[in-house]
PDB file of N, CA and C in Angstrom:
ATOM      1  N   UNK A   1       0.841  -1.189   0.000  1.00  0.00           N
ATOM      2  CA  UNK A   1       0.000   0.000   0.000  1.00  0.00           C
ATOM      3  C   UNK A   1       0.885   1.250   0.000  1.00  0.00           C
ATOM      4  N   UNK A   2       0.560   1.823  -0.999  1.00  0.00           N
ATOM      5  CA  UNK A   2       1.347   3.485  -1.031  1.00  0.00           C
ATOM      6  C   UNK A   2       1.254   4.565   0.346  1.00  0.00           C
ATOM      7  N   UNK A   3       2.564   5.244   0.441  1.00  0.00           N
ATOM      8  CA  UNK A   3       1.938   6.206   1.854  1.00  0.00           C
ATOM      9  C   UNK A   3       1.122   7.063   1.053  1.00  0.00           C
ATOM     10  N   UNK A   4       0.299   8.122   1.836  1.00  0.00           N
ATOM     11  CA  UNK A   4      -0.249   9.346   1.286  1.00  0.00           C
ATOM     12  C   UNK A   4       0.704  10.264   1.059  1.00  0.00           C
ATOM     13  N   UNK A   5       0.722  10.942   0.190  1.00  0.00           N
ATOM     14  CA  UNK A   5       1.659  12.184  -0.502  1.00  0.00           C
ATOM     15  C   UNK A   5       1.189  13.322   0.410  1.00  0.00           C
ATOM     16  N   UNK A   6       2.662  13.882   0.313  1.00  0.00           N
ATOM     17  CA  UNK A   6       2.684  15.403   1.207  1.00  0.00           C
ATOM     18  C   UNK A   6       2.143  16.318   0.678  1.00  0.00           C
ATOM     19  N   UNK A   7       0.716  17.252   1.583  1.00  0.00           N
ATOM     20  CA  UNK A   7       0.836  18.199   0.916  1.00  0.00           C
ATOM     21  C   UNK A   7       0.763  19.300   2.252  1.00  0.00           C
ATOM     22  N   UNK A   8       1.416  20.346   1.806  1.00  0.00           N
ATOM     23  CA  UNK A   8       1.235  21.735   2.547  1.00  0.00           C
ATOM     24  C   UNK A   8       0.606  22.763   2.530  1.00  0.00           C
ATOM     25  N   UNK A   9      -0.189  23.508   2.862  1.00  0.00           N
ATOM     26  CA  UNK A   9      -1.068  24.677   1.856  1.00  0.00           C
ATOM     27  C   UNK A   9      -0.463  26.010   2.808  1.00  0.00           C
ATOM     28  N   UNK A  10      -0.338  26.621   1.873  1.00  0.00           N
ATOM     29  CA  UNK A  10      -0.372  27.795   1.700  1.00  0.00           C
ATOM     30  C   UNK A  10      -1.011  28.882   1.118  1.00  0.00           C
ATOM     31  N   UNK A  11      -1.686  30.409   1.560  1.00  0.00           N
ATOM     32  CA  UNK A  11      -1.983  31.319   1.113  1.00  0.00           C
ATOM     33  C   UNK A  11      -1.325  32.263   0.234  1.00  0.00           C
ATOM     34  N   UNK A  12      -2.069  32.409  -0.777  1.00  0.00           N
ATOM     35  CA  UNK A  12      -1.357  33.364  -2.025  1.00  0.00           C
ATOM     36  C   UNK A  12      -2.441  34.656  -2.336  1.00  0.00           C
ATOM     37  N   UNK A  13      -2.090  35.390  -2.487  1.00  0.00           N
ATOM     38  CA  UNK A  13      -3.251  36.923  -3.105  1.00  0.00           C
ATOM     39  C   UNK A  13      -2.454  36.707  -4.339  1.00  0.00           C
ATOM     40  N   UNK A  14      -4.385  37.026  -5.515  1.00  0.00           N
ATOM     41  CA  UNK A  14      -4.028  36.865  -6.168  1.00  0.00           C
ATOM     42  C   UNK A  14      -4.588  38.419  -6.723  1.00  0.00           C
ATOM     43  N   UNK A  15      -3.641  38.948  -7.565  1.00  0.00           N
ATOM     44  CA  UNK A  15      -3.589  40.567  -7.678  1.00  0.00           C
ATOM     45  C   UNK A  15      -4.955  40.980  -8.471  1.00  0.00           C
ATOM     46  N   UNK A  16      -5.218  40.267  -9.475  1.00  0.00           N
ATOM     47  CA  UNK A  16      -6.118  39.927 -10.531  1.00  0.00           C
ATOM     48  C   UNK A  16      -7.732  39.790 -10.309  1.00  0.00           C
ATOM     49  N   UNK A  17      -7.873  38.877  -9.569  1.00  0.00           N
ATOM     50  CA  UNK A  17      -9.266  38.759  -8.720  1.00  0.00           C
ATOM     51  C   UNK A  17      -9.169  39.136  -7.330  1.00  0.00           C
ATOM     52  N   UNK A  18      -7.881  40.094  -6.996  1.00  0.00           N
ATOM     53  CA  UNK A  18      -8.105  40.709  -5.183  1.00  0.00           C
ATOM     54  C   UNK A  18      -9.275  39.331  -4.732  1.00  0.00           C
ATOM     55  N   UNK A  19      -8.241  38.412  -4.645  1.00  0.00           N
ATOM     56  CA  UNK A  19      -8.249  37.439  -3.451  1.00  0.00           C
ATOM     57  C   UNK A  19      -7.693  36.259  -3.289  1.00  0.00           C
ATOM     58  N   UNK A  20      -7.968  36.146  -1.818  1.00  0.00           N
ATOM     59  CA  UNK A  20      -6.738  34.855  -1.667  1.00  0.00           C
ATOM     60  C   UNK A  20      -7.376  33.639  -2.159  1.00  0.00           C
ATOM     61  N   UNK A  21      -5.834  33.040  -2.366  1.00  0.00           N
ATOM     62  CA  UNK A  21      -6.530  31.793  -2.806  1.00  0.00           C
ATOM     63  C   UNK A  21      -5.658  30.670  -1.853  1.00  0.00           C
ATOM     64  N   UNK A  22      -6.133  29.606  -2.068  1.00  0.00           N
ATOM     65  CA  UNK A  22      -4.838  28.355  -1.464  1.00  0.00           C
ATOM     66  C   UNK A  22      -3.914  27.927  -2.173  1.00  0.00           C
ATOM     67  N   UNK A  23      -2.577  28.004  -2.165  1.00  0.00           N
ATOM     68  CA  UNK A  23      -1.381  27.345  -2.758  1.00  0.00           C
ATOM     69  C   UNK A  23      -1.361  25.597  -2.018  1.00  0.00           C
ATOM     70  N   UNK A  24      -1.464  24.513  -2.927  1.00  0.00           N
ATOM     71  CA  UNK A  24      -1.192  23.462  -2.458  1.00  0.00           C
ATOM     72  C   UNK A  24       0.044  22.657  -2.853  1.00  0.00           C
ATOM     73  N   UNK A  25       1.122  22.574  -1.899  1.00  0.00           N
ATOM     74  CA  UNK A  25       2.361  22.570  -2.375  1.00  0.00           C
ATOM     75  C   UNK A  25       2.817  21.012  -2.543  1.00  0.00           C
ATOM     76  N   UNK A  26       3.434  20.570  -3.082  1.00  0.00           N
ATOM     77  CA  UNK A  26       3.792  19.035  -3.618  1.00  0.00           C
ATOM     78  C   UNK A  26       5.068  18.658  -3.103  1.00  0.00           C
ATOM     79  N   UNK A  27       5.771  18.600  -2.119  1.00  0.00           N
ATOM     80  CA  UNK A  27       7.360  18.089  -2.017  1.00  0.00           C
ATOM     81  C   UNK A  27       8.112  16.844  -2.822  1.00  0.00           C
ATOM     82  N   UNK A  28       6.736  16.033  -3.009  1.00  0.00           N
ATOM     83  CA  UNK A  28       6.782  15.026  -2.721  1.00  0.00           C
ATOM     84  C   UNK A  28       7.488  14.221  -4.630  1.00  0.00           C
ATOM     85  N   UNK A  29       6.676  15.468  -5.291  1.00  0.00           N
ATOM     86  CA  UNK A  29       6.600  15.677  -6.697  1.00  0.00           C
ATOM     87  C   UNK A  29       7.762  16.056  -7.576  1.00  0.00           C
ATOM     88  N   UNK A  30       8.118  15.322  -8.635  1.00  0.00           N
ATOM     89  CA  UNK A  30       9.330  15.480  -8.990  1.00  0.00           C
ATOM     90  C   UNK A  30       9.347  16.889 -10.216  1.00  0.00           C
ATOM     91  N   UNK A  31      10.457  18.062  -9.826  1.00  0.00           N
ATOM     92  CA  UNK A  31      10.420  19.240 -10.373  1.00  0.00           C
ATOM     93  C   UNK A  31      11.862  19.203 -10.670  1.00  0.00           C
ATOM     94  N   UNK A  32      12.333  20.156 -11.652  1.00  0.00           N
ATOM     95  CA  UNK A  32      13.004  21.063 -11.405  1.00  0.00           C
ATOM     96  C   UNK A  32      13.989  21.660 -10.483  1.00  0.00           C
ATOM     97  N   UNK A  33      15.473  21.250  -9.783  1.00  0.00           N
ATOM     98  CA  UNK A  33      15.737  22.122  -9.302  1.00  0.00           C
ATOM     99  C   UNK A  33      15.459  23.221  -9.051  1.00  0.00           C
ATOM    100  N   UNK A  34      15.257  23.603  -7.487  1.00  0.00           N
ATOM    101  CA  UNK A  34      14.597  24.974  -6.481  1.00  0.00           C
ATOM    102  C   UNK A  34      13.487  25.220  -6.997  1.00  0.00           C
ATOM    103  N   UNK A  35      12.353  24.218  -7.146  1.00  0.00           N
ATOM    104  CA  UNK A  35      10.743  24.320  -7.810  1.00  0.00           C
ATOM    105  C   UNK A  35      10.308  23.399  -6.706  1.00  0.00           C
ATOM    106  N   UNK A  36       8.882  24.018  -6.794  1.00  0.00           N
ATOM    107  CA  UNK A  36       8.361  22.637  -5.676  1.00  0.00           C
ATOM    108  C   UNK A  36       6.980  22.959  -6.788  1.00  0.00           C
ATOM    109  N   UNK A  37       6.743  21.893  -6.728  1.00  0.00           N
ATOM    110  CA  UNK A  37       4.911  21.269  -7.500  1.00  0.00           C
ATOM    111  C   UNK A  37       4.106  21.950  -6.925  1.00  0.00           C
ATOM    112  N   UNK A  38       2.776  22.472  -7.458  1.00  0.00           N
ATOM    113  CA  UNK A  38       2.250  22.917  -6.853  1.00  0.00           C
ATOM    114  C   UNK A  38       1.054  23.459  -7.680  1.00  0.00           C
ATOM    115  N   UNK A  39      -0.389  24.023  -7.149  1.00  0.00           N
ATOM    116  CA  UNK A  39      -1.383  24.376  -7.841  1.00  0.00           C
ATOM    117  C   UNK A  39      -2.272  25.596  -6.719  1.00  0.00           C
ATOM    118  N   UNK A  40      -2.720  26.241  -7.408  1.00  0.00           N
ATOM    119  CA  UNK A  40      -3.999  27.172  -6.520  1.00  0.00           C
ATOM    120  C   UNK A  40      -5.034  26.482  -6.656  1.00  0.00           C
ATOM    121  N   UNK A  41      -5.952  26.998  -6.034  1.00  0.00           N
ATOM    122  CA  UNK A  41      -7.259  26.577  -5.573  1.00  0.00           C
ATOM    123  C   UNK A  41      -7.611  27.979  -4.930  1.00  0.00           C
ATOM    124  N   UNK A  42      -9.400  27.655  -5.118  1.00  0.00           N
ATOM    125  CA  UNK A  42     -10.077  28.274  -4.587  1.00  0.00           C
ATOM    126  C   UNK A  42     -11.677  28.166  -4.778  1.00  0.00           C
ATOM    127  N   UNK A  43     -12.282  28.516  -3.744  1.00  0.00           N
ATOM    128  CA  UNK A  43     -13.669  28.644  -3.347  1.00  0.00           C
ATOM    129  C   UNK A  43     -14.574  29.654  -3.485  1.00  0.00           C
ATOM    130  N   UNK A  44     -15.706  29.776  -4.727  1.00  0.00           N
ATOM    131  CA  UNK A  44     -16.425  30.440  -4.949  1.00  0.00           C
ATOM    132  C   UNK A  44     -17.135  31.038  -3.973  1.00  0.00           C
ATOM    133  N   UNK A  45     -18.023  31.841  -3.891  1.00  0.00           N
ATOM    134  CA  UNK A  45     -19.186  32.232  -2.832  1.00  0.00           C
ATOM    135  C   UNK A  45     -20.375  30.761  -2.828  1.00  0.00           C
ATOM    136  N   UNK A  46     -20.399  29.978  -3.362  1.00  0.00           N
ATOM    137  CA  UNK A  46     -21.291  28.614  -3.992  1.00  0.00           C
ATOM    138  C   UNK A  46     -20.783  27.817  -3.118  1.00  0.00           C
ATOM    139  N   UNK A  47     -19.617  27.447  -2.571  1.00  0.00           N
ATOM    140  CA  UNK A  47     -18.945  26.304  -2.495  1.00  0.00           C
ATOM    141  C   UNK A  47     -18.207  25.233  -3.475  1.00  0.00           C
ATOM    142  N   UNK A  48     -18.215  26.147  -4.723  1.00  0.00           N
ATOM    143  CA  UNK A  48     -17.638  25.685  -5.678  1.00  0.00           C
ATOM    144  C   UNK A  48     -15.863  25.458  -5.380  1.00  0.00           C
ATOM    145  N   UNK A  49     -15.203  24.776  -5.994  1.00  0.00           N
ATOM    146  CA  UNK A  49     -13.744  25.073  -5.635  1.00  0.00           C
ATOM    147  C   UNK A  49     -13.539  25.167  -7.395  1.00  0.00           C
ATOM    148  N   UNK A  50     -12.340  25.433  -7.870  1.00  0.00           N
ATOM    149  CA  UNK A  50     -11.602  25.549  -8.689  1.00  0.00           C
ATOM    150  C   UNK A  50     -10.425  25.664  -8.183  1.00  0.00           C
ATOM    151  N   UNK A  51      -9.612  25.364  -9.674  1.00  0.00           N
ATOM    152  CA  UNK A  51      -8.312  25.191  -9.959  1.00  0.00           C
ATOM    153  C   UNK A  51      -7.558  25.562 -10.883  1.00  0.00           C
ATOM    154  N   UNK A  52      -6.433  26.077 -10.506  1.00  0.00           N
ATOM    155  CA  UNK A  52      -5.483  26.625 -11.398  1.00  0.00           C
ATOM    156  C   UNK A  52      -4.790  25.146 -11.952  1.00  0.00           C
ATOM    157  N   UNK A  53      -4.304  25.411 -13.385  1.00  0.00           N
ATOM    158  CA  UNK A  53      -3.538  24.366 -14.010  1.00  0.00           C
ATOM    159  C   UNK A  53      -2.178  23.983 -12.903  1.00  0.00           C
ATOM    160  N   UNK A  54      -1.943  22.831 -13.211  1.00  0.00           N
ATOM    161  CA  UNK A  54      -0.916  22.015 -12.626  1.00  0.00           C
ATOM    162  C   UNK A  54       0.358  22.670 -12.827  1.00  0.00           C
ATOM    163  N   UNK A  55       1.471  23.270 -11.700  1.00  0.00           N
ATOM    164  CA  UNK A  55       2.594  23.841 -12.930  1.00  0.00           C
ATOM    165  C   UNK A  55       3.994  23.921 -11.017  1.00  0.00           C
ATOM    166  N   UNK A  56       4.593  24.987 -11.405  1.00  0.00           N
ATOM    167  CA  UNK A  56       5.410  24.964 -10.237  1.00  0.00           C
ATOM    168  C   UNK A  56       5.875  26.298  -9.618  1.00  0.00           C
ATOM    169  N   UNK A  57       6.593  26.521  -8.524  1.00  0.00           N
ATOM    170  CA  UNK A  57       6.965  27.833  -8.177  1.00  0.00           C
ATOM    171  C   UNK A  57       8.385  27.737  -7.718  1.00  0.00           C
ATOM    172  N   UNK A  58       9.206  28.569  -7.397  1.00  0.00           N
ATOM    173  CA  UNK A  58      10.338  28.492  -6.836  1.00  0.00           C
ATOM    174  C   UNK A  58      10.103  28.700  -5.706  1.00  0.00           C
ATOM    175  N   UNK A  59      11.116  27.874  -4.859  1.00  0.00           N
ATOM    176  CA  UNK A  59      11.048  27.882  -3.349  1.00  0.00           C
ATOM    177  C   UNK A  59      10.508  29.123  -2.727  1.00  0.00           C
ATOM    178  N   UNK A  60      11.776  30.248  -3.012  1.00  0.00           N
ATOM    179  CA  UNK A  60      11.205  31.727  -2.146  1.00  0.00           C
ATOM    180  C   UNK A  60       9.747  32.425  -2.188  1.00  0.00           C
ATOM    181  N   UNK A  61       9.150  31.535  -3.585  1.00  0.00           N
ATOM    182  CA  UNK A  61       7.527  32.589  -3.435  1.00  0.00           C
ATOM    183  C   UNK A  61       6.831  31.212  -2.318  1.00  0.00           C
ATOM    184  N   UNK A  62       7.199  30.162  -2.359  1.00  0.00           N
ATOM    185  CA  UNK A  62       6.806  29.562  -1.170  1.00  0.00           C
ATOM    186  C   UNK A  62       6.556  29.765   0.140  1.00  0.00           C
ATOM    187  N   UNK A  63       7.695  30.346   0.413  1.00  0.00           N
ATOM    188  CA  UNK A  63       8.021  31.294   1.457  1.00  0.00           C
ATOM    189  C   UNK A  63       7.430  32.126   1.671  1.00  0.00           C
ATOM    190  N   UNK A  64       7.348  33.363   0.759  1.00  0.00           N
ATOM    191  CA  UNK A  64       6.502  34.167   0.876  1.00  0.00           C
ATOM    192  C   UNK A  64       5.045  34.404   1.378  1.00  0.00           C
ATOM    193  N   UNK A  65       4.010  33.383   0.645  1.00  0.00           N
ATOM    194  CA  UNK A  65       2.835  32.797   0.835  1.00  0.00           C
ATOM    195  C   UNK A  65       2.786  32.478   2.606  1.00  0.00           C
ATOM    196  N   UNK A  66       1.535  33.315   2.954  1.00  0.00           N
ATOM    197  CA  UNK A  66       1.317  33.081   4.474  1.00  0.00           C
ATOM    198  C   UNK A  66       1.107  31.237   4.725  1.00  0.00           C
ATOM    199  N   UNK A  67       1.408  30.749   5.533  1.00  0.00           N
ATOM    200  CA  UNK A  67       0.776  29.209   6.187  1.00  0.00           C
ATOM    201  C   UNK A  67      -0.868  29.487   6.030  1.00  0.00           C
ATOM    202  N   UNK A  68      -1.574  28.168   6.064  1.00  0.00           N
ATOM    203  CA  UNK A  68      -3.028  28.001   5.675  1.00  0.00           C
ATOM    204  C   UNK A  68      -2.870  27.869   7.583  1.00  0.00           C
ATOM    205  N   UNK A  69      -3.767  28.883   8.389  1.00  0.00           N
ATOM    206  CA  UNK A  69      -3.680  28.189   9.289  1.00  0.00           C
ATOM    207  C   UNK A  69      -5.275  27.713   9.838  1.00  0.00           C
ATOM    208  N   UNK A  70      -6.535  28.028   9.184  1.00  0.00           N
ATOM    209  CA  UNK A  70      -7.427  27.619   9.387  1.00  0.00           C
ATOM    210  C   UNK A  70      -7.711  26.183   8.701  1.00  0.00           C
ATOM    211  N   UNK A  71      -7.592  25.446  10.217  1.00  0.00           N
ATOM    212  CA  UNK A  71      -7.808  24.200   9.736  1.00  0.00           C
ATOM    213  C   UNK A  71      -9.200  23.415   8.482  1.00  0.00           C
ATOM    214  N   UNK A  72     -10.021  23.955   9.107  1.00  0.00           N
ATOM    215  CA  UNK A  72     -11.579  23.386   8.539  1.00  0.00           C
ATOM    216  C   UNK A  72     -11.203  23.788   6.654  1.00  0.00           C
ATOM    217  N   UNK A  73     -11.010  25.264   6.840  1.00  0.00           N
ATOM    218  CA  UNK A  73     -10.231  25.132   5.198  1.00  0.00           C
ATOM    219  C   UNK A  73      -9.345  23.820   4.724  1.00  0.00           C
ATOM    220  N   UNK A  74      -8.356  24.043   5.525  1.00  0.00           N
ATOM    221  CA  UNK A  74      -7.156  22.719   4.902  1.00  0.00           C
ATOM    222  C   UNK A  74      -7.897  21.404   5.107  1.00  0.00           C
ATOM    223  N   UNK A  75      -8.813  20.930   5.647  1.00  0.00           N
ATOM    224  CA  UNK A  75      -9.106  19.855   5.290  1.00  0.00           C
ATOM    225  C   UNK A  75     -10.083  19.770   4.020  1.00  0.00           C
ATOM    226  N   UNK A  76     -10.989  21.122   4.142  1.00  0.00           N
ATOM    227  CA  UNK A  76     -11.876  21.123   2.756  1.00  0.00           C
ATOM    228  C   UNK A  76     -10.990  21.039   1.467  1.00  0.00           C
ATOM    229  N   UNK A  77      -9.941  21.759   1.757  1.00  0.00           N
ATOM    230  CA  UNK A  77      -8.909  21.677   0.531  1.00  0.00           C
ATOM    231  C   UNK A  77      -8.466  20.223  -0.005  1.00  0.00           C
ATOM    232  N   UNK A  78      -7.938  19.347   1.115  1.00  0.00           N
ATOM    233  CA  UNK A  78      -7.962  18.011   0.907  1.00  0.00           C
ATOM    234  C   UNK A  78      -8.548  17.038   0.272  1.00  0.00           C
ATOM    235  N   UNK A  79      -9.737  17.356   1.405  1.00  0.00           N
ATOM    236  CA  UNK A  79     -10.777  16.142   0.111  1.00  0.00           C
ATOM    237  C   UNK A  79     -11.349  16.565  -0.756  1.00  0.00           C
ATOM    238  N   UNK A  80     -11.239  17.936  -0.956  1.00  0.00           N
ATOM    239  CA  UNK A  80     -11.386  18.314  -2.617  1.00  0.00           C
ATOM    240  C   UNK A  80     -10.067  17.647  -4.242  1.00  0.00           C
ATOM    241  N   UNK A  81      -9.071  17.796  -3.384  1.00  0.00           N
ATOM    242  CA  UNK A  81      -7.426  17.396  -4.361  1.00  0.00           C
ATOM    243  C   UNK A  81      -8.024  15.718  -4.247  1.00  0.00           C
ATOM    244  N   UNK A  82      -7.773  15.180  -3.572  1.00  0.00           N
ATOM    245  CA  UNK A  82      -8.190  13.797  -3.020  1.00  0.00           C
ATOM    246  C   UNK A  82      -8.832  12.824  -4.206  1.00  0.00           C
ATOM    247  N   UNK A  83     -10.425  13.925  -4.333  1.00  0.00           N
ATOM    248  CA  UNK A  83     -11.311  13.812  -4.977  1.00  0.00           C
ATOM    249  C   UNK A  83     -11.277  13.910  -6.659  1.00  0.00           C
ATOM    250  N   UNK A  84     -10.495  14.953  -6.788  1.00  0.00           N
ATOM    251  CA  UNK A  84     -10.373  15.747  -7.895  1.00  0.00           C
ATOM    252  C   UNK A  84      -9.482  14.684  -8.831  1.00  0.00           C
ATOM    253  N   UNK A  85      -8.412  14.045  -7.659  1.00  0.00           N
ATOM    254  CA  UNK A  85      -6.983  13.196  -8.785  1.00  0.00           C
ATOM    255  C   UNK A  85      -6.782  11.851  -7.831  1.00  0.00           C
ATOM    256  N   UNK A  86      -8.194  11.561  -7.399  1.00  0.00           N
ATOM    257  CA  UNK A  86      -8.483  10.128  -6.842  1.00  0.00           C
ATOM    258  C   UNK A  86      -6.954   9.413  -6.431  1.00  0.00           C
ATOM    259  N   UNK A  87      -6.735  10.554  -5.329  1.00  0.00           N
ATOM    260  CA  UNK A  87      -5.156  10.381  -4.347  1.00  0.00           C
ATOM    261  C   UNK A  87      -5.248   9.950  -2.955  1.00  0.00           C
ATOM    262  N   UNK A  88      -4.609   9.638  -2.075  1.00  0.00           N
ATOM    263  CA  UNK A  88      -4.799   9.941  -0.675  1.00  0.00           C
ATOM    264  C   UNK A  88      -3.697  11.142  -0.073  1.00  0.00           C
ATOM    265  N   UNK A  89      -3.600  11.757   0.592  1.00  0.00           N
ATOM    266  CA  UNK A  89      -2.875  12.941   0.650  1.00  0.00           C
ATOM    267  C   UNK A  89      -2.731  13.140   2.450  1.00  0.00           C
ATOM    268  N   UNK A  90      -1.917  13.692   3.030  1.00  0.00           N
ATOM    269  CA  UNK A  90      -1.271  14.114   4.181  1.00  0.00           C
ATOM    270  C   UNK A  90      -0.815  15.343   4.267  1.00  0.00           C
ATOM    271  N   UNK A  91      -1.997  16.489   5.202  1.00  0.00           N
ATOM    272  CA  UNK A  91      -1.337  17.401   5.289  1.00  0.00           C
ATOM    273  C   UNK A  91      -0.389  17.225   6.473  1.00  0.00           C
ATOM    274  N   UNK A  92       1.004  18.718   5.943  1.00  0.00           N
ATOM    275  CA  UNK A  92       1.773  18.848   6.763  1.00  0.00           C
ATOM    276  C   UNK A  92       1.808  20.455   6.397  1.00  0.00           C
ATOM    277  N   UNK A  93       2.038  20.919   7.951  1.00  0.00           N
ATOM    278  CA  UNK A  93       2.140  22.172   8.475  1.00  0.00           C
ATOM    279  C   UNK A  93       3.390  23.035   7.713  1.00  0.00           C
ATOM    280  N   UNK A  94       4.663  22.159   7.465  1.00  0.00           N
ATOM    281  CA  UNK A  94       5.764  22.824   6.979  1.00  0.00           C
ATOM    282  C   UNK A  94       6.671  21.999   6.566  1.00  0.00           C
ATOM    283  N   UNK A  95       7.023  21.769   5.141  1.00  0.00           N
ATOM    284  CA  UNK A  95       8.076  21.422   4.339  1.00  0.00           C
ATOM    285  C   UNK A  95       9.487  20.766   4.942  1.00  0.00           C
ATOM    286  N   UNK A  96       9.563  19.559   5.174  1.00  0.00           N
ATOM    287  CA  UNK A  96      11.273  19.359   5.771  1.00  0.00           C
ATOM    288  C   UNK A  96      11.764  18.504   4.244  1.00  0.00           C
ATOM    289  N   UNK A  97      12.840  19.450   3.761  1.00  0.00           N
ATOM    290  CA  UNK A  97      13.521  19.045   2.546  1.00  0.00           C
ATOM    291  C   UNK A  97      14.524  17.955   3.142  1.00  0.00           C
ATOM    292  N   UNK A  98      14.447  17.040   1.596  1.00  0.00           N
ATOM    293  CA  UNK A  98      15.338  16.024   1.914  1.00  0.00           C
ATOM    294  C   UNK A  98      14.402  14.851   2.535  1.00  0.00           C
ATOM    295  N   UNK A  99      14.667  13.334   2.438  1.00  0.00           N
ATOM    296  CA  UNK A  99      14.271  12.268   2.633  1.00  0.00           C
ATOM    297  C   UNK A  99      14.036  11.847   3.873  1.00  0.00           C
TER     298      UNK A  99
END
C-alpha cells in the first residue's frame, strides 16, 4: 500500500481577482531544481472550488505565501485534491527538505 503524498497549503493573493486563494504545495513531486509542485485553488461564494492548471513555483515565493492556518479550510482543501486526482494525501504544516 502506497503512503499518502505530502501536501502543505499555503496562502497566495491573487492581484487579478483581489483574493486569496490556497497554494497546495507538492514536495513530494518530482520538479526542477529549487521548484516545488504545486497548484492554486479556490472557493467560490457557492462552495464551488476551482483550480489553477498544474505547474510549479520556486522555493522563495513559497516562502513568501502566508501558512493556511485555518484548519476546517485545509481539510476542505484536501478532500477536494483527493477527490479531484483520486489520491490519498497528508497534510503537513511545513516542508522538511530532503528524505
Amino acid at each position: 500500500m502506497n503512503k499518502p503524498e505530502r501536501v502543505a497549503f499555503r496562502l497566495e493573493f491573487d492581484p487579478y481577482m483581489k483574493v486569496d486563494k490556497v497554494l497546495a504545495c507538492f514536495p513530494d513531486e518530482e520538479t526542477n531544481p529549487g521548484r516545488l509542485a504545486c497548484l492554486s485553488m479556490w472557493f467560490d461564494g457557492n462552495g464551488m472550488v476551482w483550480f489553477e492548471p498544474w505547474g510549479d513555483c520556486v522555493i522563495p515565493y513559497y516562502w513568501e505565501c502566508k501558512p493556511l492556518k485555518d484548519v476546517d479550510l485545509a481539510r476542505k482543501c484536501k478532500e477536494a485534491l483527493e477527490t479531484r486526482y483520486d489520491c490519498k494525501l497528508r497534510i503537513v504544516k511545513r516542508i522538511m527538505w530532503g528524505k
